[in-house]
C-alpha atoms as a PDB file:
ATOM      1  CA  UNK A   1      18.318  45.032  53.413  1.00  0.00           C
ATOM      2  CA  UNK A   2      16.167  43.402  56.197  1.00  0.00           C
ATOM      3  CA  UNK A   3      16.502  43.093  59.636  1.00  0.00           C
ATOM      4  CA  UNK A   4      19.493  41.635  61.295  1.00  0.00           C
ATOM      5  CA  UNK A   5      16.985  39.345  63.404  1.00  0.00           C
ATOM      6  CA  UNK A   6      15.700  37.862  59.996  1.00  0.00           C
ATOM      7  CA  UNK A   7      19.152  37.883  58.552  1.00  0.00           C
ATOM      8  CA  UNK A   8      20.216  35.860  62.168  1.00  0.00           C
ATOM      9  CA  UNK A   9      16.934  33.715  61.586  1.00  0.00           C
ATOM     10  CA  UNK A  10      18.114  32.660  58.363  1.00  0.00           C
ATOM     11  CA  UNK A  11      21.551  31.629  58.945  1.00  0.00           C
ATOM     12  CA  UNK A  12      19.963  29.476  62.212  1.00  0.00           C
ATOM     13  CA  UNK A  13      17.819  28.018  59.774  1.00  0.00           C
ATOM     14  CA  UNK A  14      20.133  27.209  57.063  1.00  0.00           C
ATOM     15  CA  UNK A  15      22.670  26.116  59.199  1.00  0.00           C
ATOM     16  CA  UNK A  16      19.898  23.013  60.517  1.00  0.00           C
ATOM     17  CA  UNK A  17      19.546  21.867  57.514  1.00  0.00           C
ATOM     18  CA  UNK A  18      22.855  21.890  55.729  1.00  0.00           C
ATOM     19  CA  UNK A  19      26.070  23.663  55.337  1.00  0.00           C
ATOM     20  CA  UNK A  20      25.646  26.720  53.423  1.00  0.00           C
ATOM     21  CA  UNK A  21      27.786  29.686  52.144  1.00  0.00           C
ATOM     22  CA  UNK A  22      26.081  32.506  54.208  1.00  0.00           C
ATOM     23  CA  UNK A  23      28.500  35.286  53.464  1.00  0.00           C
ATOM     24  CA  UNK A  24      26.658  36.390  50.494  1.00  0.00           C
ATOM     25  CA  UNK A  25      24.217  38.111  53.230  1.00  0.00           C
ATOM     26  CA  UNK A  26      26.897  40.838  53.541  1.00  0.00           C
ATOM     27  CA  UNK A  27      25.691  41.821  49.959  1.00  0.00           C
ATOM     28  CA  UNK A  28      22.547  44.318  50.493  1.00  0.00           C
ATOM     29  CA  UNK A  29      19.916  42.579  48.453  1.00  0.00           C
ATOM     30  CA  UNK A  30      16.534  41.694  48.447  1.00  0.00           C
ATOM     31  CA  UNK A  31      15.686  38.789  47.247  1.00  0.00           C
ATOM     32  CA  UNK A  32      17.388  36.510  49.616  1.00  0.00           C
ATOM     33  CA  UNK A  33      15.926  32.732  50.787  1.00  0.00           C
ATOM     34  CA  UNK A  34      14.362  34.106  53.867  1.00  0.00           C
ATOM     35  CA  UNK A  35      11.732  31.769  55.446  1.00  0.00           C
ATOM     36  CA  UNK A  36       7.772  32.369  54.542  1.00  0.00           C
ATOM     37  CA  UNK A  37       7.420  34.938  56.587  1.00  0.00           C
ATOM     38  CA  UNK A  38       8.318  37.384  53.920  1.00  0.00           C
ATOM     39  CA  UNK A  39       5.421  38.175  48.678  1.00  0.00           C
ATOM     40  CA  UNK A  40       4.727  40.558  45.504  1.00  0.00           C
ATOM     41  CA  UNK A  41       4.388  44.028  46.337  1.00  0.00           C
ATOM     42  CA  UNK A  42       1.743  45.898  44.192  1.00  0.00           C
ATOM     43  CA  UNK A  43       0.243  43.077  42.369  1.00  0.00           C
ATOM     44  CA  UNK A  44      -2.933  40.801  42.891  1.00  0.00           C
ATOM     45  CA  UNK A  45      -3.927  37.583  43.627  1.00  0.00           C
ATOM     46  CA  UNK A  46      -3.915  35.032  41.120  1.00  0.00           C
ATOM     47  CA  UNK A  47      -4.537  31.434  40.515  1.00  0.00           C
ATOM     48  CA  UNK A  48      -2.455  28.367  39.710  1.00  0.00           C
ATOM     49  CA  UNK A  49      -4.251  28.041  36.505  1.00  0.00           C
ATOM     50  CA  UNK A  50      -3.124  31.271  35.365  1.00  0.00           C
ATOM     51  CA  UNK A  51       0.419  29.848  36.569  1.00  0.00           C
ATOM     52  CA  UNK A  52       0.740  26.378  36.215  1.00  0.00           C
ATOM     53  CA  UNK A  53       4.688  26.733  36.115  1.00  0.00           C
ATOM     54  CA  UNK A  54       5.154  27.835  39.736  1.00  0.00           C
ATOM     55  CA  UNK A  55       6.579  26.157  42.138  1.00  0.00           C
ATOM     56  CA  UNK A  56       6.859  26.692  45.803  1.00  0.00           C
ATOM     57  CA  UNK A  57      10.485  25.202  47.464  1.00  0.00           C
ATOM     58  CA  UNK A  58      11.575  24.555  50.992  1.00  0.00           C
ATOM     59  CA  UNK A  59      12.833  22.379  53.441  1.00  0.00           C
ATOM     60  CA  UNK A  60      11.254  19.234  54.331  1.00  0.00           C
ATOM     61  CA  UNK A  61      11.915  19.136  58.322  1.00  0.00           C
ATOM     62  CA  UNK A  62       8.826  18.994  59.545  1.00  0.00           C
ATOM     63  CA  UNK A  63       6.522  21.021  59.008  1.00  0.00           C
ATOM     64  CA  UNK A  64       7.306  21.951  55.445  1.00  0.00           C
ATOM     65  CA  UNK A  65       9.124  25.323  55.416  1.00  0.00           C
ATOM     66  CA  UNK A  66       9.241  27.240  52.312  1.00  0.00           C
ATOM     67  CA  UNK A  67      12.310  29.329  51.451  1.00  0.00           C
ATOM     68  CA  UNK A  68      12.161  30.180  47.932  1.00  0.00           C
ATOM     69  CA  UNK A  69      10.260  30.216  44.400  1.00  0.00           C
ATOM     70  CA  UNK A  70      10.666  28.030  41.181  1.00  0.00           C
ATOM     71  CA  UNK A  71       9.244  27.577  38.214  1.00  0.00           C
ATOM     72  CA  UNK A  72       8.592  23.945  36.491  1.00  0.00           C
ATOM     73  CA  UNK A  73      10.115  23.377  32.973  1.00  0.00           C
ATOM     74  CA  UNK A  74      10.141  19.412  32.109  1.00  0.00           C
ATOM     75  CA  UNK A  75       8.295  16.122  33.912  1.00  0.00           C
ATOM     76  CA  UNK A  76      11.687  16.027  35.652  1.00  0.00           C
ATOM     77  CA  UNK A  77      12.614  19.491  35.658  1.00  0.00           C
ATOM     78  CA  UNK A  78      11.972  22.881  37.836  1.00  0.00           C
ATOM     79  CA  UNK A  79      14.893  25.725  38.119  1.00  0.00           C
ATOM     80  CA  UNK A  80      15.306  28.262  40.685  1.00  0.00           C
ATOM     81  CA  UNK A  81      18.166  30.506  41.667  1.00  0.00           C
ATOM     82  CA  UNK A  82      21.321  28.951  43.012  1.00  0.00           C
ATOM     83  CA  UNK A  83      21.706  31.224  46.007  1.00  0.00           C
ATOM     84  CA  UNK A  84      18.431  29.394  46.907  1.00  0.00           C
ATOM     85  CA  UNK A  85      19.966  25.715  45.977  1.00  0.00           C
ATOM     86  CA  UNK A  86      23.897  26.109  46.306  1.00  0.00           C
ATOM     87  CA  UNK A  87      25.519  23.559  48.488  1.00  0.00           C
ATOM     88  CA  UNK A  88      21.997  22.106  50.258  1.00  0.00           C
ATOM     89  CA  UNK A  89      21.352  18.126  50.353  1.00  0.00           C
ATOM     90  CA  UNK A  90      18.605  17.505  47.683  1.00  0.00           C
ATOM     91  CA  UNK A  91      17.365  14.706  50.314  1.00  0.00           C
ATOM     92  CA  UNK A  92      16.252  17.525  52.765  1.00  0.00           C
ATOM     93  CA  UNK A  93      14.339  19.567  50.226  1.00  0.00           C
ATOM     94  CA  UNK A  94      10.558  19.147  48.877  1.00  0.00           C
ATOM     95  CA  UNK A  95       8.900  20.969  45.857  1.00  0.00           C
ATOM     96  CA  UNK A  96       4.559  22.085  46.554  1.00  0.00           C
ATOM     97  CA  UNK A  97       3.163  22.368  43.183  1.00  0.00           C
ATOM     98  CA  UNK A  98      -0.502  22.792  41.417  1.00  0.00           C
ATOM     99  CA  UNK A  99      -1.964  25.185  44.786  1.00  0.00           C
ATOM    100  CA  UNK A 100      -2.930  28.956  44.382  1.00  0.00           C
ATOM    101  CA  UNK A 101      -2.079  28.256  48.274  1.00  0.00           C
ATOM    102  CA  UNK A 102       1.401  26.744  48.075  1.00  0.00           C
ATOM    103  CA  UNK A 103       1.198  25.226  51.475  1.00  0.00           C
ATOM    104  CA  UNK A 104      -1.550  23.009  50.625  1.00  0.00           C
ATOM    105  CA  UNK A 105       0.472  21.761  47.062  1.00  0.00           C
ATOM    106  CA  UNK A 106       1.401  18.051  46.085  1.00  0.00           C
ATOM    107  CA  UNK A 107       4.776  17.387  47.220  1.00  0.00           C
ATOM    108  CA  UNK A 108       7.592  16.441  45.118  1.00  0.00           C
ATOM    109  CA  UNK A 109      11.250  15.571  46.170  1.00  0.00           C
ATOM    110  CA  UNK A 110      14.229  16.535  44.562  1.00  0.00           C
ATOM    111  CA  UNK A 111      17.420  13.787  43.795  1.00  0.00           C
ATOM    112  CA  UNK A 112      19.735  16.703  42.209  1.00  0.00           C
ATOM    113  CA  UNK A 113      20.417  19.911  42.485  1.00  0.00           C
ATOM    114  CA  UNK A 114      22.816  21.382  39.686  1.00  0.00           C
ATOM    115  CA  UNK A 115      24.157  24.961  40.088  1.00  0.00           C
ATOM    116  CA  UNK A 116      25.900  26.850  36.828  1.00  0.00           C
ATOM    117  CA  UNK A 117      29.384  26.617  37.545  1.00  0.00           C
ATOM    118  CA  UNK A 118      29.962  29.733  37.158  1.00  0.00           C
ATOM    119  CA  UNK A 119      27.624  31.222  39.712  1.00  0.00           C
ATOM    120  CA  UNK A 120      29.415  33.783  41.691  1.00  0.00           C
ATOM    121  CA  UNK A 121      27.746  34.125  45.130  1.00  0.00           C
ATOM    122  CA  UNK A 122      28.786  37.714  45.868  1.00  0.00           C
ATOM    123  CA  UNK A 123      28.244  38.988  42.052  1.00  0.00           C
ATOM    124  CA  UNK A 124      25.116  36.565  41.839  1.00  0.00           C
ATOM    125  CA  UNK A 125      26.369  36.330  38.559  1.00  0.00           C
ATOM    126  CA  UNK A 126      24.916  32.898  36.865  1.00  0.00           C
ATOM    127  CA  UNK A 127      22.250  32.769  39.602  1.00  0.00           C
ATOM    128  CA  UNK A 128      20.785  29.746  38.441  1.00  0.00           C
ATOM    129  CA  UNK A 129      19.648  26.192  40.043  1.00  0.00           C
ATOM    130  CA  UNK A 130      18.282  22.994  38.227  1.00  0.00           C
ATOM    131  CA  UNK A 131      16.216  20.829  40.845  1.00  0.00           C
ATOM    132  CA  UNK A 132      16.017  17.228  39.182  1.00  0.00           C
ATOM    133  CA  UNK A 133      12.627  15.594  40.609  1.00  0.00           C
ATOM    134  CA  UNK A 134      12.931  12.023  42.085  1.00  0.00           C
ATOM    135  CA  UNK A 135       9.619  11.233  40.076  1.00  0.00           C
ATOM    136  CA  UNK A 136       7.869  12.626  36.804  1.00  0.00           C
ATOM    137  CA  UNK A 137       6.124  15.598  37.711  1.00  0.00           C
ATOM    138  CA  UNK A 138       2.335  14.244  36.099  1.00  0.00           C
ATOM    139  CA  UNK A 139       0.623  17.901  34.135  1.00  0.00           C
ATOM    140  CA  UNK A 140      -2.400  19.322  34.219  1.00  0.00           C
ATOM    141  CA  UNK A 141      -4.711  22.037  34.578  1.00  0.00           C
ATOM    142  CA  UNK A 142      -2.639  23.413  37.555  1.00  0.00           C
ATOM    143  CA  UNK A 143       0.664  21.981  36.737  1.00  0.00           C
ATOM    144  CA  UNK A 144       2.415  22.818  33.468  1.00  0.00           C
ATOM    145  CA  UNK A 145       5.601  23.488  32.325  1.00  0.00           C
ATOM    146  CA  UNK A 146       6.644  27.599  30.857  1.00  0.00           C
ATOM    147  CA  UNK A 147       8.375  27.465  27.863  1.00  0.00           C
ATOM    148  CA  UNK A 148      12.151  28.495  27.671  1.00  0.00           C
ATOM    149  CA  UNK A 149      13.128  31.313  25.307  1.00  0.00           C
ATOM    150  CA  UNK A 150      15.950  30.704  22.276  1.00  0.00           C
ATOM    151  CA  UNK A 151      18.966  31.281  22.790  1.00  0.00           C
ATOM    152  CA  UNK A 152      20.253  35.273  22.408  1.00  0.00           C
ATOM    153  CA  UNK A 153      16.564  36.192  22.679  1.00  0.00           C
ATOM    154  CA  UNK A 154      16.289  39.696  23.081  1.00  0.00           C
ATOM    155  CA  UNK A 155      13.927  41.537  26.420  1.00  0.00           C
ATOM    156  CA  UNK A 156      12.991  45.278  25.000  1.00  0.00           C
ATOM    157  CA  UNK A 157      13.486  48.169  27.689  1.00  0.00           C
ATOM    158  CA  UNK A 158      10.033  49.243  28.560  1.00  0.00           C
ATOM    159  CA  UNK A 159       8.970  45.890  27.475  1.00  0.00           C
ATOM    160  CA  UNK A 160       6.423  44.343  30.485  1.00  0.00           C
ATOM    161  CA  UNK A 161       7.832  41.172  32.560  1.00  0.00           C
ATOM    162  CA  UNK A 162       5.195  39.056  34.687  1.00  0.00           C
ATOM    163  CA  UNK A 163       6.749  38.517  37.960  1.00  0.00           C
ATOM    164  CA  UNK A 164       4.994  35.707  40.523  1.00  0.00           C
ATOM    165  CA  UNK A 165       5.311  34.144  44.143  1.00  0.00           C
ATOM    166  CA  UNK A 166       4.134  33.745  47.501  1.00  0.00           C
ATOM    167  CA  UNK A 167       7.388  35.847  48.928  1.00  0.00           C
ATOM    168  CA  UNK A 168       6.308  39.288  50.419  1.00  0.00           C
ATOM    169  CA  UNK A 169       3.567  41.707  50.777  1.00  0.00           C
ATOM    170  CA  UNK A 170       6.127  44.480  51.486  1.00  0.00           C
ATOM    171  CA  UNK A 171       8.983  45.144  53.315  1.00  0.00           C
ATOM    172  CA  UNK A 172       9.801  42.983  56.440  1.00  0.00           C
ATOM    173  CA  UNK A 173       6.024  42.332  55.951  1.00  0.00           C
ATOM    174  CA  UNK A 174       4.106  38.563  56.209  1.00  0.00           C
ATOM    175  CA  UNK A 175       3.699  36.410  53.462  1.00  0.00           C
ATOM    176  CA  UNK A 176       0.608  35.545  51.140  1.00  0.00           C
ATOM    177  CA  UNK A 177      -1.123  32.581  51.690  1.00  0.00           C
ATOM    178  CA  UNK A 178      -2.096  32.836  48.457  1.00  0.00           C
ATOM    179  CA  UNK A 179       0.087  33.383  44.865  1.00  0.00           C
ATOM    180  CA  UNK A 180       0.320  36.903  43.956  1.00  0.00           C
ATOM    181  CA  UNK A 181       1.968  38.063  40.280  1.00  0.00           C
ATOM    182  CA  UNK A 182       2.848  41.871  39.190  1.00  0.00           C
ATOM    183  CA  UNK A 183       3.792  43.298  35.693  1.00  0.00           C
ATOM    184  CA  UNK A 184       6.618  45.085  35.651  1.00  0.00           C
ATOM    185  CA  UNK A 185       8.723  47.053  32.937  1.00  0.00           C
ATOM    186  CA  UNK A 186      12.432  45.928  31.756  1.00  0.00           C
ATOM    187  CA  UNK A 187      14.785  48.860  32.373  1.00  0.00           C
ATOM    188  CA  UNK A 188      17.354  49.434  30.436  1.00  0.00           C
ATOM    189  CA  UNK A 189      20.817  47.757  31.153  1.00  0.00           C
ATOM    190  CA  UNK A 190      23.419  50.795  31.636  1.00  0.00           C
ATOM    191  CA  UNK A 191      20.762  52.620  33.122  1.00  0.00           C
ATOM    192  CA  UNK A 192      20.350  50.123  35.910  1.00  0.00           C
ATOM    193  CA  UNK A 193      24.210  49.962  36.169  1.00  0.00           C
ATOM    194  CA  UNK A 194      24.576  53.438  36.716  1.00  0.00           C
ATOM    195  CA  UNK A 195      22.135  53.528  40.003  1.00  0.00           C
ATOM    196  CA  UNK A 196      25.565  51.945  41.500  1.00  0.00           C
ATOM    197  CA  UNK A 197      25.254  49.689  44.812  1.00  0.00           C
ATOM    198  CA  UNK A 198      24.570  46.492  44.324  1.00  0.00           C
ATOM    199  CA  UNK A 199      23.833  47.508  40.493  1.00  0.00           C
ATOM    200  CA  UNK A 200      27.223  47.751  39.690  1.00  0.00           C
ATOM    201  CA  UNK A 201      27.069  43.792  39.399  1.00  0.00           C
ATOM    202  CA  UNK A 202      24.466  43.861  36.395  1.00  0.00           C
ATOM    203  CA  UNK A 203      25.731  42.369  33.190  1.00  0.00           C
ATOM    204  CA  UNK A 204      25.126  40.742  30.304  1.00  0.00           C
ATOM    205  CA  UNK A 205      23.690  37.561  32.234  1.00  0.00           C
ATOM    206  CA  UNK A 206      21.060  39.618  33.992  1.00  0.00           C
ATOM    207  CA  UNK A 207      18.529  42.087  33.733  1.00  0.00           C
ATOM    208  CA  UNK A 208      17.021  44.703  35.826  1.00  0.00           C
ATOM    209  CA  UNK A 209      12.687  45.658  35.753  1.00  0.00           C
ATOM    210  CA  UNK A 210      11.168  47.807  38.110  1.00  0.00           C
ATOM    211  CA  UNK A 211       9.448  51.144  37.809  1.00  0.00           C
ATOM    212  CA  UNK A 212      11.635  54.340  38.480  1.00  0.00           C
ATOM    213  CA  UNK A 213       8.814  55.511  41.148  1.00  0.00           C
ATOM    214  CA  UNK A 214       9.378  51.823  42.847  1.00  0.00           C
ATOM    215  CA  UNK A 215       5.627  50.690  44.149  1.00  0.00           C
ATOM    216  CA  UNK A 216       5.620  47.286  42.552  1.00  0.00           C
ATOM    217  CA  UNK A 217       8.306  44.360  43.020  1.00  0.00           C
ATOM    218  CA  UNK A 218       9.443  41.091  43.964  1.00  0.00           C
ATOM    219  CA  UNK A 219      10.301  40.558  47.607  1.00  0.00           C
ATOM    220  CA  UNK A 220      11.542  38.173  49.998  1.00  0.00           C
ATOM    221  CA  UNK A 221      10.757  34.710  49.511  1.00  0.00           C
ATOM    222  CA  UNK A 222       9.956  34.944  46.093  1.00  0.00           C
ATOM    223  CA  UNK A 223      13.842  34.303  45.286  1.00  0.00           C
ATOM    224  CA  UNK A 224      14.133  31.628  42.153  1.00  0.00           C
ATOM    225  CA  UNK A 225      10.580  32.680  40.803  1.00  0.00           C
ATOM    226  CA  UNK A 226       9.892  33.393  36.726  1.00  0.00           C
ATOM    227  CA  UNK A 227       9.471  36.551  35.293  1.00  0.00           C
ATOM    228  CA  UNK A 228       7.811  35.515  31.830  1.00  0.00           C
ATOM    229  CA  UNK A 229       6.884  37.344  28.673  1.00  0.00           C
ATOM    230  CA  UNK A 230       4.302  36.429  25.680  1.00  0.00           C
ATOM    231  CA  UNK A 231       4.197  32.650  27.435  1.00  0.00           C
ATOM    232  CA  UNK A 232       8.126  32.108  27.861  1.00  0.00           C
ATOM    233  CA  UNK A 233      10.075  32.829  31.111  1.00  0.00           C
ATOM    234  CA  UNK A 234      12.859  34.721  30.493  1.00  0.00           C
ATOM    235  CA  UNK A 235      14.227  36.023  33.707  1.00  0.00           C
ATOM    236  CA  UNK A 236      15.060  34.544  37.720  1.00  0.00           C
ATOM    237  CA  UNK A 237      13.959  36.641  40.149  1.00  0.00           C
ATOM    238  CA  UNK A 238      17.652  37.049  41.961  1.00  0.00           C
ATOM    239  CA  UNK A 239      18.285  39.867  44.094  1.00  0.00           C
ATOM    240  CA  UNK A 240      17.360  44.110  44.413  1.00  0.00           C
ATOM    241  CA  UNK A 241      17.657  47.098  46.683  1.00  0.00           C
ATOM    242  CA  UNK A 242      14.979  46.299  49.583  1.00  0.00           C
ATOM    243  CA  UNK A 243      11.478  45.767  47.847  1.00  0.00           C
ATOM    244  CA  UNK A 244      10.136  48.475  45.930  1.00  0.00           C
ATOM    245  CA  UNK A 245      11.696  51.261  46.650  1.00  0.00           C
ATOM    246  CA  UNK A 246      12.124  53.844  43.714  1.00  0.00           C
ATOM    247  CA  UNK A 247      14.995  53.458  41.741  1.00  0.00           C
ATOM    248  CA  UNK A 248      15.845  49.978  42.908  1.00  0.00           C
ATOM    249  CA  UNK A 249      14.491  47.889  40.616  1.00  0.00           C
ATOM    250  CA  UNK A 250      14.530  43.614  40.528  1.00  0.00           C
ATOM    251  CA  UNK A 251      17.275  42.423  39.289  1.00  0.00           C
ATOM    252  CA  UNK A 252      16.998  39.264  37.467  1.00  0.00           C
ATOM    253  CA  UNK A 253      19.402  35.897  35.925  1.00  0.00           C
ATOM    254  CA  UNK A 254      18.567  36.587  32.126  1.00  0.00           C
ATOM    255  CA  UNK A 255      17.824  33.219  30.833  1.00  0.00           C
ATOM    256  CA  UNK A 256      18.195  33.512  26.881  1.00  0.00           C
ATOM    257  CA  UNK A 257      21.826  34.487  27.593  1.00  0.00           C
ATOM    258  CA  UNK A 258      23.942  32.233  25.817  1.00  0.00           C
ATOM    259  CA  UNK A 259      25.423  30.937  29.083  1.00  0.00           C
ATOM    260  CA  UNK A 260      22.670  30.523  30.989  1.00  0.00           C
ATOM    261  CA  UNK A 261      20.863  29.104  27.962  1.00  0.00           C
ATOM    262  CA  UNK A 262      23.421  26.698  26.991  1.00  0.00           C
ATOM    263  CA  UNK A 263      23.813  25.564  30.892  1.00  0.00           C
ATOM    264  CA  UNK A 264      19.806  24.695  30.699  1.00  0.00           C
ATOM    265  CA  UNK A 265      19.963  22.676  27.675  1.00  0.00           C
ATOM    266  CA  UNK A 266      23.065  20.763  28.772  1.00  0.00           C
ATOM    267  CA  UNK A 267      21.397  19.326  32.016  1.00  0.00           C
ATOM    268  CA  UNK A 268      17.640  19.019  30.847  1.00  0.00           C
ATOM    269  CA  UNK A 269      18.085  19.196  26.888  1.00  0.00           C
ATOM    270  CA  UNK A 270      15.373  21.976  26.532  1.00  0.00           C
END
């Protein structure tokens, strides 16, 4: 899935800034936290107006150093995946928000990170993060919350997701400066399932959208971003089969299932 010199460049990375489970990197995937160097792959640029929700999510060091995506839901809430939050030191970690250029976003810190408990690092099953903000997160024309889906809402196949980020322009390819978004199509569940690899993990909790010819897709770095439909976000962009490639669609945490669900109204009582 990637080069073994980013796959090295990662773990050197992560390792800097705290201790981290890094054996999940056997898995071949996608969507991992690689560093901004890695963004949408057959979509367009967009602007922070059009996507108030995002979220751009790194490492404070200095310089800033983005790793992954996230999406704001609350004054005091933003969730991303927890393969890009498990087990790091919420002290070390800084949120860019209201930019079309991420980079140049108002910081934010986080105070808590809380990952589902039942998040299964190899599966990715329950891939999901809550990042509690030290201060209110103050709304406006670039910074807005997405609203959360009810509970057992239902994703048709062939049904269009909107997936966003700054992750990358294609395969071991550079980053946009700039947010980028793509439409892509929910595929059915068994379906996905039966292109075996890493598919074999799909269940109930996630969900799988991609076109069959490949051509448009998440990619690195945009780990933890939204997919949202008709104004709610329903998916977490979470891991895939390099970036676009046909038959290898995204594979994304399916937030209206009732564990998921349930876990995001516990901690932020959405």
């Amino acid at each position: 899935m990637g080069s073994t010199i980013n796959l090295l460049f990662l773990s050197a990375l992560i390792g800097a800034v705290a201790s981290f489970d890094v054996s999940r990197l056997n898995v071949r995937k996608v969507h991992d936290p690689l560093p901004y160097k890695d963004t949408i792959i057959g979509g367009e640029e967009v602007s922070i107006e059009q996507y108030p929700y995002m979220v751009l999510y790194g490492f404070v060091f200095p310089p800033f150093t983005p790793v992954c995506g996230g999406f704001i839901v609350s004054q005091n809430h933003v969730i991303t995946a927890a393969h890009c939050s498990k087990d790091l030191d919420p002290k070390r970690l800084e949120l860019r928000i209201g930019n079309s250029y991420g980079m140049n976003g108002t910081s934010i810190f986080v105070a808590e990170i809380i990952v589902h408990p039942k998040y299964n690092a190899y599966t990715y099953d329950h891939d999901i993060g809550i990042l509690k903000t030290v201060e209110l997160i103050k709304f406006s024309h670039t910074v807005k919350p997405v609203k959360l889906p009810a509970k057992g809402a239902i994703l048709k196949d062939g049904s269009f997701v909107d997936v966003s980020g700054w992750g990358s322009l294609e395969l071991e390819g550079l980053s946009s400066d700039v947010l980028r978004a793509v439409k892509v199509p929910v595929m059915n569940r068994e379906k996905c399932k039966d292109l075996g690899d890493i598919y074999a993990f799909v269940n109930e909790n996630m969900f799988c959208a991609g076109f069959d010819e490949g051509g448009k897709d998440a990619c690195h770095g945009d780990s933890g971003g939204p997919a949202v439909q008709n104004g709610e976000v329903f998916g977490i962009i979470t891991f895939g089969l390099d970036c676009a490639l046909p038959n290898a669609p995204g594979a994304y945490t399916f937030i209206s299932a009732p564990s998921v669900r349930d876990f995001i109204t516990k901690h932020t009582g959405l």
